[in-house]
N, C-alpha and C. Protein backbone atom coordinates (compact mmCIF):
# COMPACT_ATOMS: atom_id res chain seq x y z
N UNK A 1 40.56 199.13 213.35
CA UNK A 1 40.32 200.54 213.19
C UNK A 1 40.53 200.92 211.73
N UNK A 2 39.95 201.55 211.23
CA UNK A 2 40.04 201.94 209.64
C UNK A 2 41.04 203.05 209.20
N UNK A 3 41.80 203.20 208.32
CA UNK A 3 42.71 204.05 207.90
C UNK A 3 42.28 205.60 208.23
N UNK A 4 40.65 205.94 208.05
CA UNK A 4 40.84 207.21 208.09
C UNK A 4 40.19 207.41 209.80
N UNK A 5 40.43 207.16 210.33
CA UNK A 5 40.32 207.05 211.51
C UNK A 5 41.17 207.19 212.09
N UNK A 6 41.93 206.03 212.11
CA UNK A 6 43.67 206.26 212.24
C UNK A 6 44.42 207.62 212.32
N UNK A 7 44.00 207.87 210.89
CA UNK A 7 44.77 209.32 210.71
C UNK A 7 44.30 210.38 211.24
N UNK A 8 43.02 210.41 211.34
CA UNK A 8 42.48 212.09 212.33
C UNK A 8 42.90 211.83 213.98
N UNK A 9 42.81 210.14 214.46
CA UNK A 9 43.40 210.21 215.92
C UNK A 9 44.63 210.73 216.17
N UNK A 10 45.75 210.20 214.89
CA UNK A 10 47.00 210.84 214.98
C UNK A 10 47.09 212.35 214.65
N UNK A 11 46.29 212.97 213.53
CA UNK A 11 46.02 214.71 213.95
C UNK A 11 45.93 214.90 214.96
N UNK A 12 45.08 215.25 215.28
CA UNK A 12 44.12 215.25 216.84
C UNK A 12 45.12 215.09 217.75
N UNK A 13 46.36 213.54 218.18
CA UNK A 13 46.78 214.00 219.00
C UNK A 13 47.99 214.96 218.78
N UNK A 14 48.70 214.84 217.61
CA UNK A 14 49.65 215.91 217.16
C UNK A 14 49.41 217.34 217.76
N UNK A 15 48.01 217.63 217.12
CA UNK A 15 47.90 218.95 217.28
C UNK A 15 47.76 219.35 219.04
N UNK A 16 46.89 218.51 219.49
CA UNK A 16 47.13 218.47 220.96
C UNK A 16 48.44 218.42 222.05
N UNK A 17 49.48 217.94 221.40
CA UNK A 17 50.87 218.21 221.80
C UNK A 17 51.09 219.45 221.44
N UNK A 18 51.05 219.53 220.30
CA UNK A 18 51.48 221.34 220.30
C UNK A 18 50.62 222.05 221.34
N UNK A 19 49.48 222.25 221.60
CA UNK A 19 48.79 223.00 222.00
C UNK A 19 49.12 222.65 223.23
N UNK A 20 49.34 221.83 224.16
CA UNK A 20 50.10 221.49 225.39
C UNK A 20 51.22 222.12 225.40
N UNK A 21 52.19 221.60 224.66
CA UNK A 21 53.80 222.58 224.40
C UNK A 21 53.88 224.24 224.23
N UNK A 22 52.62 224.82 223.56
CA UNK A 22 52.66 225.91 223.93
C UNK A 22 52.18 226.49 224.94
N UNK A 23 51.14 225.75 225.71
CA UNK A 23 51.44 226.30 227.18
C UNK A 23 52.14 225.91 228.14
N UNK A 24 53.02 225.80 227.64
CA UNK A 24 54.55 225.22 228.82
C UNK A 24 55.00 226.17 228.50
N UNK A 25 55.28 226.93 227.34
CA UNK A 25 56.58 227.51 227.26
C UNK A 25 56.83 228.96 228.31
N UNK A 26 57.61 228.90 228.85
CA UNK A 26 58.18 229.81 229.26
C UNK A 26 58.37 231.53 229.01
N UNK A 27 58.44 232.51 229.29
CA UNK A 27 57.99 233.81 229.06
C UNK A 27 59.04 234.09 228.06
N UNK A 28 59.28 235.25 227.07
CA UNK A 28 60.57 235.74 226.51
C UNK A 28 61.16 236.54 227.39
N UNK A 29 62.66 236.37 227.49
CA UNK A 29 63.76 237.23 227.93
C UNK A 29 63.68 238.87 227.65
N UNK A 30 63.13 238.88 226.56
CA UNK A 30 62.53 240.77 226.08
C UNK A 30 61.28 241.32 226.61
N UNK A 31 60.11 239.99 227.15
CA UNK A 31 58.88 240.30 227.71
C UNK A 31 58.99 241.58 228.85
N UNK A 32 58.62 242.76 228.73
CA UNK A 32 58.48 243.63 229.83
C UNK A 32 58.20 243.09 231.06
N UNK A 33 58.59 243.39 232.28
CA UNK A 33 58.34 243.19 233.64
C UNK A 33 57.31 243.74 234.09
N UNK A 34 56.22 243.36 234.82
CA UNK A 34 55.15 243.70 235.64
C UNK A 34 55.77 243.91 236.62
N UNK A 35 55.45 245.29 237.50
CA UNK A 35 55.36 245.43 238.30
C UNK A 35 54.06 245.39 239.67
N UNK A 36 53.59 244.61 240.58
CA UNK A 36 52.73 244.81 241.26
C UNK A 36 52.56 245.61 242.48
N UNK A 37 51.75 246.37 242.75
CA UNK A 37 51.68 247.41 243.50
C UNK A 37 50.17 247.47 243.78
N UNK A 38 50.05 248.03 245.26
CA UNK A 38 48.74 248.43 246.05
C UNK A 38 48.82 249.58 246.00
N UNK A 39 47.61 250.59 245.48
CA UNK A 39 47.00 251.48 245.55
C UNK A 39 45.38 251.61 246.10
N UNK A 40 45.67 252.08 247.43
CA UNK A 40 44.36 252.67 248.31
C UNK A 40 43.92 250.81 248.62
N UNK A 41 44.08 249.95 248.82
CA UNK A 41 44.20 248.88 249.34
C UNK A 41 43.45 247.93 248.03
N UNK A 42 44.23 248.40 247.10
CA UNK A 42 43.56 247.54 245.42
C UNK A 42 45.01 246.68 244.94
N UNK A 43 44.71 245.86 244.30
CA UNK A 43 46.09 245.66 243.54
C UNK A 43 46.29 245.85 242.01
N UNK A 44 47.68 246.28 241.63
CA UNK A 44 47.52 246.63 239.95
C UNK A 44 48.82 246.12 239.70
N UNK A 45 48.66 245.96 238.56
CA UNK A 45 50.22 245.68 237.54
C UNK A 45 50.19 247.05 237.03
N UNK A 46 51.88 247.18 236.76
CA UNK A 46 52.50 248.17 236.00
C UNK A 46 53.07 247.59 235.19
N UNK A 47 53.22 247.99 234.52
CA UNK A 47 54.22 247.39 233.14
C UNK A 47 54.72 248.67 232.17
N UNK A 48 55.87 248.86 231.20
CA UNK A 48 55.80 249.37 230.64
C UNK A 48 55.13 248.80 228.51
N UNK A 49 54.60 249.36 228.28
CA UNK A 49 54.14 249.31 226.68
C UNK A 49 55.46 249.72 225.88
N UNK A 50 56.00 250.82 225.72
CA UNK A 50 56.99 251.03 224.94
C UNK A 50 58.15 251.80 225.85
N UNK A 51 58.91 252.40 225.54
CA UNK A 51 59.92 253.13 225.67
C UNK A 51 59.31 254.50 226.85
N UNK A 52 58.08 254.94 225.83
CA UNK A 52 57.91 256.29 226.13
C UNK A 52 55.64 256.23 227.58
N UNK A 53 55.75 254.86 227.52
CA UNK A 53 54.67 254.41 227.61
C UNK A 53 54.03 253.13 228.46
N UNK A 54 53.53 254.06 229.66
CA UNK A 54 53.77 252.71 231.09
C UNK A 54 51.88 252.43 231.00
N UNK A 55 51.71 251.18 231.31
CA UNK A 55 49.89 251.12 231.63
C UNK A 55 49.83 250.48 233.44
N UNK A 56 48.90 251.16 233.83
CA UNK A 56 48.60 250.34 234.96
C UNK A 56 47.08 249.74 234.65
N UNK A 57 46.63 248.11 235.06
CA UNK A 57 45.76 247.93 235.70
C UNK A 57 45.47 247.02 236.34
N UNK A 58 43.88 246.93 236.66
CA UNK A 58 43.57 246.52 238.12
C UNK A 58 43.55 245.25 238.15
N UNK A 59 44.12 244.39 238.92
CA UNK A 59 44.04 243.19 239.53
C UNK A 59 42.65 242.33 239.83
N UNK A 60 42.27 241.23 239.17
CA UNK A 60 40.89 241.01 239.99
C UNK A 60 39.65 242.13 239.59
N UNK A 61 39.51 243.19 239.26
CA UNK A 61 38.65 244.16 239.45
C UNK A 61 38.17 244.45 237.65
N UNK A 62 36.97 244.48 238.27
CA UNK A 62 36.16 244.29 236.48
C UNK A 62 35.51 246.04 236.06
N UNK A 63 35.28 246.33 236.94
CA UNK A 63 35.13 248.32 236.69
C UNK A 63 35.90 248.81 236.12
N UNK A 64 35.93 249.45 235.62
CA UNK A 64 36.53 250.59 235.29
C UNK A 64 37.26 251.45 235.93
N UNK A 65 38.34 251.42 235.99
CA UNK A 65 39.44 252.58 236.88
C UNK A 65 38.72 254.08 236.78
N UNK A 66 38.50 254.37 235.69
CA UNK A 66 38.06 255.48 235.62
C UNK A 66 37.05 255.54 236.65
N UNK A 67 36.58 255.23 237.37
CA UNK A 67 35.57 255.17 238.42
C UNK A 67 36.13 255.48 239.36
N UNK A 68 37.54 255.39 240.16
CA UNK A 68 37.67 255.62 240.88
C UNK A 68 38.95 256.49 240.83
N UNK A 69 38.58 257.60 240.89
CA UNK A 69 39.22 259.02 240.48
C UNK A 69 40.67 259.11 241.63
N UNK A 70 40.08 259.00 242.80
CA UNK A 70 41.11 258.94 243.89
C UNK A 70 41.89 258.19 243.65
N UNK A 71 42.37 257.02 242.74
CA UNK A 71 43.59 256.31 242.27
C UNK A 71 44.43 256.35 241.55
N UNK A 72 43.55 257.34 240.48
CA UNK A 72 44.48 258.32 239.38
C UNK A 72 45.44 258.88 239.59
N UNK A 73 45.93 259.56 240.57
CA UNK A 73 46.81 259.96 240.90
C UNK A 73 48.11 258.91 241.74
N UNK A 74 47.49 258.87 242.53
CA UNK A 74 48.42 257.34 243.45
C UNK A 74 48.77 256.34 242.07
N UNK A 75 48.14 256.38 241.27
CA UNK A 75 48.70 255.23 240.14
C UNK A 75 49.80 255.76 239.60
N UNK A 76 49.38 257.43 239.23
CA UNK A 76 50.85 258.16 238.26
C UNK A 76 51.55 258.04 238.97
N UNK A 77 51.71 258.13 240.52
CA UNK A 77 52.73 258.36 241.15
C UNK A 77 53.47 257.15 241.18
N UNK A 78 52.90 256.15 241.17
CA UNK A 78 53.56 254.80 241.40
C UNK A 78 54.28 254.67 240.06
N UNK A 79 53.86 254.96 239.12
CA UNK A 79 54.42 254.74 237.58
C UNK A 79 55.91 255.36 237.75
N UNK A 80 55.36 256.80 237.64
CA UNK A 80 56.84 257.90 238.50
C UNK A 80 58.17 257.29 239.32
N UNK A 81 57.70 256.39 240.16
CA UNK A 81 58.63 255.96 240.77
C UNK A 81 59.22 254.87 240.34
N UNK A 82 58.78 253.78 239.69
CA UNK A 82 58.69 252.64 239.32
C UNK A 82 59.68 252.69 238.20
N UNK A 83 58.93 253.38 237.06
CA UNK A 83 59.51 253.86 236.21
C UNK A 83 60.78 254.78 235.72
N UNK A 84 60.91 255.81 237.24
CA UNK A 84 61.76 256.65 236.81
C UNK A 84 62.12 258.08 236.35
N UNK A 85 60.27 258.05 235.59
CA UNK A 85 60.75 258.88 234.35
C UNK A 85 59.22 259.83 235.32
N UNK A 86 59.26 260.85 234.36
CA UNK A 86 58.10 261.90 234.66
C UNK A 86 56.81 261.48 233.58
N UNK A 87 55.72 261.43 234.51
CA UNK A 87 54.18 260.90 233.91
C UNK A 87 53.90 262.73 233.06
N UNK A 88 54.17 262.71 232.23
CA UNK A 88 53.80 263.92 230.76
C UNK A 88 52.20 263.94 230.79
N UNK A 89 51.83 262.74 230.59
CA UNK A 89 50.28 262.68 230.01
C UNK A 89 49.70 261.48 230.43
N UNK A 90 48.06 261.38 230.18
CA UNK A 90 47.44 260.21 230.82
C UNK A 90 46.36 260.16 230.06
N UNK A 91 45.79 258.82 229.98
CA UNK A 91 44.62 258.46 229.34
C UNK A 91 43.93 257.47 229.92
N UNK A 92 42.55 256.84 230.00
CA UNK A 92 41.91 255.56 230.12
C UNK A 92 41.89 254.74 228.83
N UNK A 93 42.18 253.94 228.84
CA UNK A 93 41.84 252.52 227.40
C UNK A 93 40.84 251.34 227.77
N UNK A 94 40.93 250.61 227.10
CA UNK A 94 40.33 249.59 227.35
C UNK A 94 38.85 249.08 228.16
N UNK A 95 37.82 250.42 227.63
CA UNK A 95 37.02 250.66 228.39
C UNK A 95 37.04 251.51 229.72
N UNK A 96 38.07 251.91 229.98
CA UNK A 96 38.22 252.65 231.10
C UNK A 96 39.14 251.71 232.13
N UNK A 97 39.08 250.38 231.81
CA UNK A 97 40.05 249.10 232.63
C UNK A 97 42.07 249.08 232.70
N UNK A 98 41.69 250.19 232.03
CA UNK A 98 43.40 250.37 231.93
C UNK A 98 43.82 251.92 231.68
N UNK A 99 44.45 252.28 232.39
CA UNK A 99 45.32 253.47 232.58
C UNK A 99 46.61 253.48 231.56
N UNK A 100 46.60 254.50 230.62
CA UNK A 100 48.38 254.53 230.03
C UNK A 100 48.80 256.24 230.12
N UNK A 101 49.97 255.86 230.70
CA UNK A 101 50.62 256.71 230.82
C UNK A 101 51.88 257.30 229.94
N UNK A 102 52.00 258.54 229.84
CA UNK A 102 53.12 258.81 228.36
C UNK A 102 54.27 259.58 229.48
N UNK A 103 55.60 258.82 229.58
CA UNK A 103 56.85 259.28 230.42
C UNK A 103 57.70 260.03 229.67
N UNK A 104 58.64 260.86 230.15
CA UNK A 104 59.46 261.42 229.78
C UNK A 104 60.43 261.21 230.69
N UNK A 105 61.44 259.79 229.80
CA UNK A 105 62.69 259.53 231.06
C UNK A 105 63.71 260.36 230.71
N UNK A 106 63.44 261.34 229.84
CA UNK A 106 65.04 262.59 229.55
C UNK A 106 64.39 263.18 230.75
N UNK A 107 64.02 263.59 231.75
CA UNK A 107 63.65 264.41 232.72
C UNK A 107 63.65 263.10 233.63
N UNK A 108 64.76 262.35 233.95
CA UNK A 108 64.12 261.77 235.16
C UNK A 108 64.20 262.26 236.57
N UNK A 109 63.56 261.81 237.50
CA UNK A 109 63.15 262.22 238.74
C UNK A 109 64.39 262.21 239.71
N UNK A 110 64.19 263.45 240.49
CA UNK A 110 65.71 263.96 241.38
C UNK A 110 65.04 263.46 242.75
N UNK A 111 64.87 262.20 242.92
CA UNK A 111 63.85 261.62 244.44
C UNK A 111 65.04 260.94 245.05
């Protein structure tokens, strides 16, 4: 086998260990928690984005939430509870594929 041959097989597999090793690794300890939840017989993740800032979306499902208006609500509510805090405000992102919600946990919920 010739020297430079040699050496790109040993790149090649180097870099291929890394790229294996990073999909092993394990989630971070700071990574936000998903929450999963059925709304109107769909499934969604919750998660929170920041402090002040929860997103839900859809599981499997390539539409647009915004399409289906009747979930808008059942979603805040689930956030509400999940979360804690009171849903302030709402938006679509991501093409309409994701819901974010803006909380206010100094008002949290007397449920």
């Amino acid at each position: 086998m010739r020297r430079g041959t040699k050496n790109r097989m040993k790149a090649l597999l180097a870099a291929g260990s890394v790229f294996l090793s990073a999909c092993a690794l394990p989630t971070s300890p700071g990574e936000p928690v998903a929450h999963k939840v059925n709304v109107d017989g769909a499934p969604y993740l919750l998660s929170p984005l920041t402090a002040s800032t929860w997103t839900a979306t859809a599981v499997g499902i390539t539409r647009p939430l915004a399409s289906r208006s009747s979930s808008r609500a059942a979603l805040l509510q689930a956030i509400e509870k999940i979360s804690d805090c009171k849903v302030t405000d709402s938006d679509y992102s991501r093409q309409g594929r994701q819901l974010d919600a803006q909380v206010d946990c100094g008002s949290k919920l007397k449920n």
